[in-house]
C-alpha atoms as a PDB file:
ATOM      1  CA  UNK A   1     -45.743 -43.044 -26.190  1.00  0.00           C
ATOM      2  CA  UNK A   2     -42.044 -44.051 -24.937  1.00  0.00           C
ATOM      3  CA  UNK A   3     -40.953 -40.497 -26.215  1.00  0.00           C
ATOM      4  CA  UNK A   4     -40.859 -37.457 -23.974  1.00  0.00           C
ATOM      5  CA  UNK A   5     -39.149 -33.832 -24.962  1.00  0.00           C
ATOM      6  CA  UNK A   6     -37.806 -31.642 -22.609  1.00  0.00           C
ATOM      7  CA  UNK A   7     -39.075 -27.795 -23.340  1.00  0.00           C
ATOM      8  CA  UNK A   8     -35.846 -25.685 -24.102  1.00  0.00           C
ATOM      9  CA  UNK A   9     -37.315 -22.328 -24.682  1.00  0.00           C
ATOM     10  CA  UNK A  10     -40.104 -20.493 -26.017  1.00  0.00           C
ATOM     11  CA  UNK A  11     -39.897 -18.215 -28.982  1.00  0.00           C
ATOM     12  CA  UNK A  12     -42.101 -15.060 -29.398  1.00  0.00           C
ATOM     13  CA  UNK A  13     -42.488 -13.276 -32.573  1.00  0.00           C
ATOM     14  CA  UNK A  14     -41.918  -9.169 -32.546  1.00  0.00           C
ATOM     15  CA  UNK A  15     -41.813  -6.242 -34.258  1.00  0.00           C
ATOM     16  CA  UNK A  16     -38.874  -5.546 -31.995  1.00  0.00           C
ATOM     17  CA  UNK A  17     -37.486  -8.292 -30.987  1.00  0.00           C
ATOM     18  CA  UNK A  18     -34.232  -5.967 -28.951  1.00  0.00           C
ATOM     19  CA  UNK A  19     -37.221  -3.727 -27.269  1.00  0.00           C
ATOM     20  CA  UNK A  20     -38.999  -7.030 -26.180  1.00  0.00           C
ATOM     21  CA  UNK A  21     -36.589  -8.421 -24.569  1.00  0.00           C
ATOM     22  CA  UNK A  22     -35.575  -5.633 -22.571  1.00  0.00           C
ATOM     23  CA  UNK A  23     -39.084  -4.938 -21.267  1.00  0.00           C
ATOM     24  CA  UNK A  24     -39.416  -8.765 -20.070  1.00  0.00           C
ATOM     25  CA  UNK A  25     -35.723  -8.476 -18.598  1.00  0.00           C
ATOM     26  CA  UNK A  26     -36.652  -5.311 -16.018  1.00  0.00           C
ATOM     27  CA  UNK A  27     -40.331  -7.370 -15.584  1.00  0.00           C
ATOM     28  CA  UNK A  28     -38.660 -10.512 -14.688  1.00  0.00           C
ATOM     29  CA  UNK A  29     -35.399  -9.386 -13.230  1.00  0.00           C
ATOM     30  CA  UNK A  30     -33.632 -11.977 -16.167  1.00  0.00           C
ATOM     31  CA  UNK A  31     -30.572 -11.344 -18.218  1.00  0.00           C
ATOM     32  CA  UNK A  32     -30.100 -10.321 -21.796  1.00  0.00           C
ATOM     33  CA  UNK A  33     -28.537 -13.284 -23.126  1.00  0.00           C
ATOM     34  CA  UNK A  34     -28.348 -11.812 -26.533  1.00  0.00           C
ATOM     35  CA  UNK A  35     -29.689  -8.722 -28.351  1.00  0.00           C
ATOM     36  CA  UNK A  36     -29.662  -8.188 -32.177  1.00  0.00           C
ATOM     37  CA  UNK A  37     -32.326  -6.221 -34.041  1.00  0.00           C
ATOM     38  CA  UNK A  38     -33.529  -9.740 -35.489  1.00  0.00           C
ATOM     39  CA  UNK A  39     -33.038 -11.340 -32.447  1.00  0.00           C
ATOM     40  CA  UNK A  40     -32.892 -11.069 -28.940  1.00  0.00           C
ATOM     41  CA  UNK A  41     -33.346 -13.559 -25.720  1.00  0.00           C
ATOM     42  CA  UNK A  42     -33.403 -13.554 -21.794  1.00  0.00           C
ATOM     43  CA  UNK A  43     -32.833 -15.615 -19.113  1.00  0.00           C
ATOM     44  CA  UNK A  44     -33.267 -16.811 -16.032  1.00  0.00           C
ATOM     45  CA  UNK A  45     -33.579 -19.876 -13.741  1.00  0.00           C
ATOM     46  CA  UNK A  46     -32.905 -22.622 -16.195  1.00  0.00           C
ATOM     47  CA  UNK A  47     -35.303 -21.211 -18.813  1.00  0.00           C
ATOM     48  CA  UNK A  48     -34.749 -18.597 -21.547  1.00  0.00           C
ATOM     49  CA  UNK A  49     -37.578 -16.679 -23.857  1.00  0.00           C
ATOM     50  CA  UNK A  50     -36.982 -15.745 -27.372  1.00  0.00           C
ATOM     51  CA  UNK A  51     -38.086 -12.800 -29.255  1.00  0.00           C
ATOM     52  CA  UNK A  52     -37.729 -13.512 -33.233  1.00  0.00           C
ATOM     53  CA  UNK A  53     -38.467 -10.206 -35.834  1.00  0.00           C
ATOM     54  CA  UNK A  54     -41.656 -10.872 -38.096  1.00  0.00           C
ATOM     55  CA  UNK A  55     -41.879  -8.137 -40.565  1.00  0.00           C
ATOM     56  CA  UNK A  56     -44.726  -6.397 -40.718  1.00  0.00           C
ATOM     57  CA  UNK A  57     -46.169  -8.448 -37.527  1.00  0.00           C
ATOM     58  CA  UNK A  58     -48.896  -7.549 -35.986  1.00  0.00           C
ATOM     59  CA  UNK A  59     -50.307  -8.386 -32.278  1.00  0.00           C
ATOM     60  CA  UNK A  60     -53.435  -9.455 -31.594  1.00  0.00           C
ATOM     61  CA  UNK A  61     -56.155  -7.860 -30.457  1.00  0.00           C
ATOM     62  CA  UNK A  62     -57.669  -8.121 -27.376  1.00  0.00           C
ATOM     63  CA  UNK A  63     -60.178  -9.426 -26.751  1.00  0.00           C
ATOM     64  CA  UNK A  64     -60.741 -10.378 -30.418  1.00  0.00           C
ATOM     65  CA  UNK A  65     -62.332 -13.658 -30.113  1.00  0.00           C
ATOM     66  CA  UNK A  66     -62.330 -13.745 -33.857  1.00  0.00           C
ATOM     67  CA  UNK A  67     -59.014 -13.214 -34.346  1.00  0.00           C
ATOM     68  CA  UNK A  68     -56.018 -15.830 -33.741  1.00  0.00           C
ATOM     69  CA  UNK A  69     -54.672 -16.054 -30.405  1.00  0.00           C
ATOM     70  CA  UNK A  70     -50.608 -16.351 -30.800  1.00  0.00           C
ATOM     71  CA  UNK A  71     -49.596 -16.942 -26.875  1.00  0.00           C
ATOM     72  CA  UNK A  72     -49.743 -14.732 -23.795  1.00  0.00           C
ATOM     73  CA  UNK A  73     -47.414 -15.459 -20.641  1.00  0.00           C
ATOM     74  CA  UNK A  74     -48.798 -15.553 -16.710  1.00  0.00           C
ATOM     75  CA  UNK A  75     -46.756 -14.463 -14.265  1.00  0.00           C
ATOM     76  CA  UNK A  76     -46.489 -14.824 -10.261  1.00  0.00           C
ATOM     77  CA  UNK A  77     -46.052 -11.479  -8.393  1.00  0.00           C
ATOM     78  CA  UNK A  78     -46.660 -11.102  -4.943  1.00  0.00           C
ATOM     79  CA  UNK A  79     -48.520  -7.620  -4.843  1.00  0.00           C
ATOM     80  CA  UNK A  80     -50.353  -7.630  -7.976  1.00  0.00           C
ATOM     81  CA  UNK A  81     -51.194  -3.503  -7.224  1.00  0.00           C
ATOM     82  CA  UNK A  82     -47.813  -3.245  -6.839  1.00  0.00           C
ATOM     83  CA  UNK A  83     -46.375  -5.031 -10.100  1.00  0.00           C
ATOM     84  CA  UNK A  84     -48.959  -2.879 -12.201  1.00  0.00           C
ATOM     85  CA  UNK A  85     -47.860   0.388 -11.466  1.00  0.00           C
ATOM     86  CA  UNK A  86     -44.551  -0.755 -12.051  1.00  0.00           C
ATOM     87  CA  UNK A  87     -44.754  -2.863 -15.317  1.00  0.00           C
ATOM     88  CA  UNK A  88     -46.861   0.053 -16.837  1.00  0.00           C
ATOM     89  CA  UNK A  89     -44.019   2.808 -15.793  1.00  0.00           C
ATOM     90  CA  UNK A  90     -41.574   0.030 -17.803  1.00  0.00           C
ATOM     91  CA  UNK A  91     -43.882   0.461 -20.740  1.00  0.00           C
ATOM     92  CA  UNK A  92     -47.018  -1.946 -20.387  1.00  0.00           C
ATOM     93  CA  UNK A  93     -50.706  -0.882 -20.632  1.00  0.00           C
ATOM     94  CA  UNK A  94     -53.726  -1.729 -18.371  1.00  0.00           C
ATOM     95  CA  UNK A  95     -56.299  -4.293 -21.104  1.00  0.00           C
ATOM     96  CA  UNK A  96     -59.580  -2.327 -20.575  1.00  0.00           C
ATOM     97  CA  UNK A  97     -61.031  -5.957 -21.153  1.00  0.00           C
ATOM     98  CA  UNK A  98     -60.676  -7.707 -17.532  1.00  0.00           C
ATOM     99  CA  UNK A  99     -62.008 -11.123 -17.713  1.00  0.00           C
ATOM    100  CA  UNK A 100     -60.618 -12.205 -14.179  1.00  0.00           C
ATOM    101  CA  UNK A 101     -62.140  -9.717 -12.041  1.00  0.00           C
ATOM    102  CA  UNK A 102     -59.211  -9.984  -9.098  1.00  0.00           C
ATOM    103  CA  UNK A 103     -57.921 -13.397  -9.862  1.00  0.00           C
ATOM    104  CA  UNK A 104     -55.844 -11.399 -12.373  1.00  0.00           C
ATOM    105  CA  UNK A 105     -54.646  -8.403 -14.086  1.00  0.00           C
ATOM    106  CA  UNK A 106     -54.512  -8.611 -18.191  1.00  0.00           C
ATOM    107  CA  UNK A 107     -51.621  -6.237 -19.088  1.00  0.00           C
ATOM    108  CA  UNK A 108     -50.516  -4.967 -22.511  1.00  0.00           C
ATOM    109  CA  UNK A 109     -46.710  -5.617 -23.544  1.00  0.00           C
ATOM    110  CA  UNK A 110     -45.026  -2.679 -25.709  1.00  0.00           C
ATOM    111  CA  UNK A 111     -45.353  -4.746 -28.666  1.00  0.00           C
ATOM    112  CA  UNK A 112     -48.906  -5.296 -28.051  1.00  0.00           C
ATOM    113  CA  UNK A 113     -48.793  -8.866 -26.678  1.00  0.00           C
ATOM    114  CA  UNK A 114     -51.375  -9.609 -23.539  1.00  0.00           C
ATOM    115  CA  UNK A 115     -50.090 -11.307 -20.574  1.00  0.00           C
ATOM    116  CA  UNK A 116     -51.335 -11.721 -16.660  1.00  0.00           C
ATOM    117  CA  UNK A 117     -50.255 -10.982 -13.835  1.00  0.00           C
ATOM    118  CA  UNK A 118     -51.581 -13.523 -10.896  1.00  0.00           C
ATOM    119  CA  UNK A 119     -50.983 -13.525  -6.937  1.00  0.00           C
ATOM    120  CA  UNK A 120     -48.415 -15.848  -6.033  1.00  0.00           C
ATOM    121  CA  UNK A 121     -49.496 -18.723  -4.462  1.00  0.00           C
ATOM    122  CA  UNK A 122     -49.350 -19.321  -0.932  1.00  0.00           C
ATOM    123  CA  UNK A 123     -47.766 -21.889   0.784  1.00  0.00           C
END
């Protein structure tokens, strides 16, 4: 293959695309690029995330092995004790399911979306 792509962005689906956005800008300390009740983005370092409005979407479950798995983000922190309490006062939930023991911390998004949050590696 002589063809590469460059990745421009990712694009999330939502049930609130404005209320996603907003609770990934105060996790990742990006900007609101744009905000519209069908669509809203952030970003930050040369990379933006989108967050397109699905009616009637619905997240996955977790951990539904049987069911579809759309996406889920990691992301660095350097206190991962720290970032908890904090993402969860901004609106996330604690998984119950914790597959990686304390390599990681599976957190619930407000719209229901899974992601991890992993020690920053050192050096």
């Amino acid at each position: 293959m002589t063809t590469t792509a460059d990745l421009a962005m990712v694009n999330l689906d939502s049930s609130d695309p404005a209320a996603h956005a907003a609770f990934y800008q105060r996790v990742l300390g990006w900007e609101i690029t744009h905000s519209q009740a069908e669509y809203a983005m952030i970003s930050g370092g040369g990379v933006s995330i989108g967050f397109g409005l699905v009616e009637g979407y619905q997240p996955p479950a977790w951990p539904d092995s049987t069911a579809g798995k759309r996406y889920h983000l990691d992301l660095y922190v350097d206190d991962p004790a720290v970032a908890e309490k904090e993402f969860v006062a901004a609106g996330a939930s604690k998984a119950e399911f914790q597959p990686g023991g304390e390599r990681w911390v599976v957190l619930i998004d407000p719209i229901g979306q899974p992601f991890c949050i992993c020690p920053r590696p050192q050096g």
